[in-house]
Protein backbone atom coordinates (compact mmCIF):
# COMPACT_ATOMS: atom_id res chain seq x y z
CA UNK A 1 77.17 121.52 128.52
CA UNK A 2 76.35 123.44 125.40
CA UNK A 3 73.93 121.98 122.80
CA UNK A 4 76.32 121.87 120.29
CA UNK A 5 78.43 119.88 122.77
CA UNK A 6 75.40 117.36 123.01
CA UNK A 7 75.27 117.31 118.91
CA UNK A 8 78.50 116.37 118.13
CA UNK A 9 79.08 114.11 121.10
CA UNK A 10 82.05 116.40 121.90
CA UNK A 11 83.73 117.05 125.01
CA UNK A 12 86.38 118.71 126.49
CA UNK A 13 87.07 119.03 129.99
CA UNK A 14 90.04 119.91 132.42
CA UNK A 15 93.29 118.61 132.15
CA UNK A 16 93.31 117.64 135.91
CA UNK A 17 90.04 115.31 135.32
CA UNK A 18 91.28 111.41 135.01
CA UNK A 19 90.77 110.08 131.53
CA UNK A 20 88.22 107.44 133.03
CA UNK A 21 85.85 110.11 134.57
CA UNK A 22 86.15 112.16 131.68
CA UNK A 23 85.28 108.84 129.66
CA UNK A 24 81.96 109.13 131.74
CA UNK A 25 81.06 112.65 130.63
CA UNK A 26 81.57 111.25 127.27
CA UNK A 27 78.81 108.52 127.56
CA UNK A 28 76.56 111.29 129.20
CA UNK A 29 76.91 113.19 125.83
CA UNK A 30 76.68 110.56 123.41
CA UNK A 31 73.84 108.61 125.14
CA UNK A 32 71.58 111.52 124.15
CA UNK A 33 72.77 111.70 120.81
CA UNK A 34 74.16 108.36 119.47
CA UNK A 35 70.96 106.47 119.90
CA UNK A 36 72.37 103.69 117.78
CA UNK A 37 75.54 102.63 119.43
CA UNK A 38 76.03 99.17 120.84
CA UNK A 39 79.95 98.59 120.51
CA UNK A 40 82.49 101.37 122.40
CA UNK A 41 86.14 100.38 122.07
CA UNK A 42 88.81 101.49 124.45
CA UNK A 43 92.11 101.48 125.38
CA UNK A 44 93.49 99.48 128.53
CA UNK A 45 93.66 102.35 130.45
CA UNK A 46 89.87 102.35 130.91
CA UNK A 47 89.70 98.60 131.93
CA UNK A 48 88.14 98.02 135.60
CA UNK A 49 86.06 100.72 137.35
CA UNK A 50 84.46 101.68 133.93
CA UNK A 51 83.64 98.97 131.92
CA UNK A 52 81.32 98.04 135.41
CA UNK A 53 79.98 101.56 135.49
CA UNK A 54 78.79 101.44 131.58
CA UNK A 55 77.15 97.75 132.69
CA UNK A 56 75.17 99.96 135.78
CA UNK A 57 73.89 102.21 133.45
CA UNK A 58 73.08 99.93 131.40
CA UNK A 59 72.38 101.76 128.12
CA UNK A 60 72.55 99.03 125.88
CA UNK A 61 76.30 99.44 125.00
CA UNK A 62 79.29 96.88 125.17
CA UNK A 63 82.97 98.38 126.17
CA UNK A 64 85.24 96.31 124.50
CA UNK A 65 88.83 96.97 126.13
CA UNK A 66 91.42 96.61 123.59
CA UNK A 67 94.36 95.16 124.91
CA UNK A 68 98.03 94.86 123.75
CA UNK A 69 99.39 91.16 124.44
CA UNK A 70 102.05 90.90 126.76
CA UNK A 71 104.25 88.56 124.70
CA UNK A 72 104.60 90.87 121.78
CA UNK A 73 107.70 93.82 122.45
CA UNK A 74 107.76 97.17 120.85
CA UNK A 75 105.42 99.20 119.09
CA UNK A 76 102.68 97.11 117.70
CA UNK A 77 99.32 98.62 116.14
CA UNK A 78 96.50 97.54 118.08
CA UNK A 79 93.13 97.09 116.28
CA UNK A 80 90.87 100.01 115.91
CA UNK A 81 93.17 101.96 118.08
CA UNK A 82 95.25 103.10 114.72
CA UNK A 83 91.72 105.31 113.79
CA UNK A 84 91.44 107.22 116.82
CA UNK A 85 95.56 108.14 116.51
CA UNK A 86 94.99 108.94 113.29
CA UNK A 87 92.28 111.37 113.98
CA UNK A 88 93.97 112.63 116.40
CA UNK A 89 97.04 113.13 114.19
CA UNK A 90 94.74 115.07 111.72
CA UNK A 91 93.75 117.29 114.02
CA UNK A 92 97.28 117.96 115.41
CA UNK A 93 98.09 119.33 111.63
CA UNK A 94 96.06 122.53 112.68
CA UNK A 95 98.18 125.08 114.30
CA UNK A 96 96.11 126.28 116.28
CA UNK A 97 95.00 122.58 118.11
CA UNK A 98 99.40 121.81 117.67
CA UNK A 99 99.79 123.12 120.90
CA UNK A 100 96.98 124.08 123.57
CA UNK A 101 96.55 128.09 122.95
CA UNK A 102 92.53 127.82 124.19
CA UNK A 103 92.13 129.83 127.37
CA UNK A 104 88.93 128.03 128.34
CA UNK A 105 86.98 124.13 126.98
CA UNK A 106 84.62 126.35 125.16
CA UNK A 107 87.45 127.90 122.44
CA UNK A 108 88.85 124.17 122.19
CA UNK A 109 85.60 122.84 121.28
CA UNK A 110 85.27 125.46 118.51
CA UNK A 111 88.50 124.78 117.23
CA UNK A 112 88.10 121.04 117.12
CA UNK A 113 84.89 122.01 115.35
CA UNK A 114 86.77 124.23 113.10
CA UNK A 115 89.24 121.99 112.20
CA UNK A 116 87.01 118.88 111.58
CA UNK A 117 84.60 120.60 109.09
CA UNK A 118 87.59 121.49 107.34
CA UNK A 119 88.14 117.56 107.35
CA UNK A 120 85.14 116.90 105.96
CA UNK A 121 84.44 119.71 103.88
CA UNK A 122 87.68 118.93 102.20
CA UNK A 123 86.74 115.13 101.47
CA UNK A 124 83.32 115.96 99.97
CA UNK A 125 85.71 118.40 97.24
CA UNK A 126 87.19 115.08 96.11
């Protein structure tokens, strides 16, 4: 993993790695980093297997699994899952992360960098 990789807490990996395995590579990078995490939220998908694995490791973090209920039907905005979408939305208003044009993790990584500097740089202009 590249040191910038281990900065920002960012990574990207292959499309054919499970979202729950990738979610591990993600600890890896912020555990050196993000020395002052305790709370992780995550969607239901990563319920199970993980949330024993982060307890193993035990690095001082809780994984809170934020659940939909199962009596509510339709689209319903779950707590703290609205900020990740909305990142994510942000970052899909860059043409060049719209689609996936990167020809290797590296590229992506640079242009998620790009394009979130741009975020920021834009918000300090207020």
């Amino acid at each position: 993993m590249d040191t910038l990789g281990l900065i920002w807490g960012l990574v990207v990996h292959e499309a054919s790695i499970q979202d729950r395995d990738g979610a591990k590579l993600v600890f890896f990078a912020a555990m050196a980093v993000l020395t002052r995490l305790l709370l992780v939220w995550a969607d239901g998908g990563y319920a199970g297997q993980l949330l024993e694995w982060v307890k193993i490791h035990n690095w001082g973090w809780v994984l809170e699994i934020v659940k939909r209920t199962d009596d509510v039907k339709g689209f319903v905005v779950l707590p703290r899952r609205w900020i990740v979408e909305r990142t994510f939305a942000w970052l899909g208003n860059y043409r060049l992360l719209a689609k996936d044009y990167a020809y290797s993790t590296s590229s992506s990584k640079s242009e998620i960098y790009l394009a979130m500097t741009h975020l920021m740089l834009r918000r300090l202009n207020c």
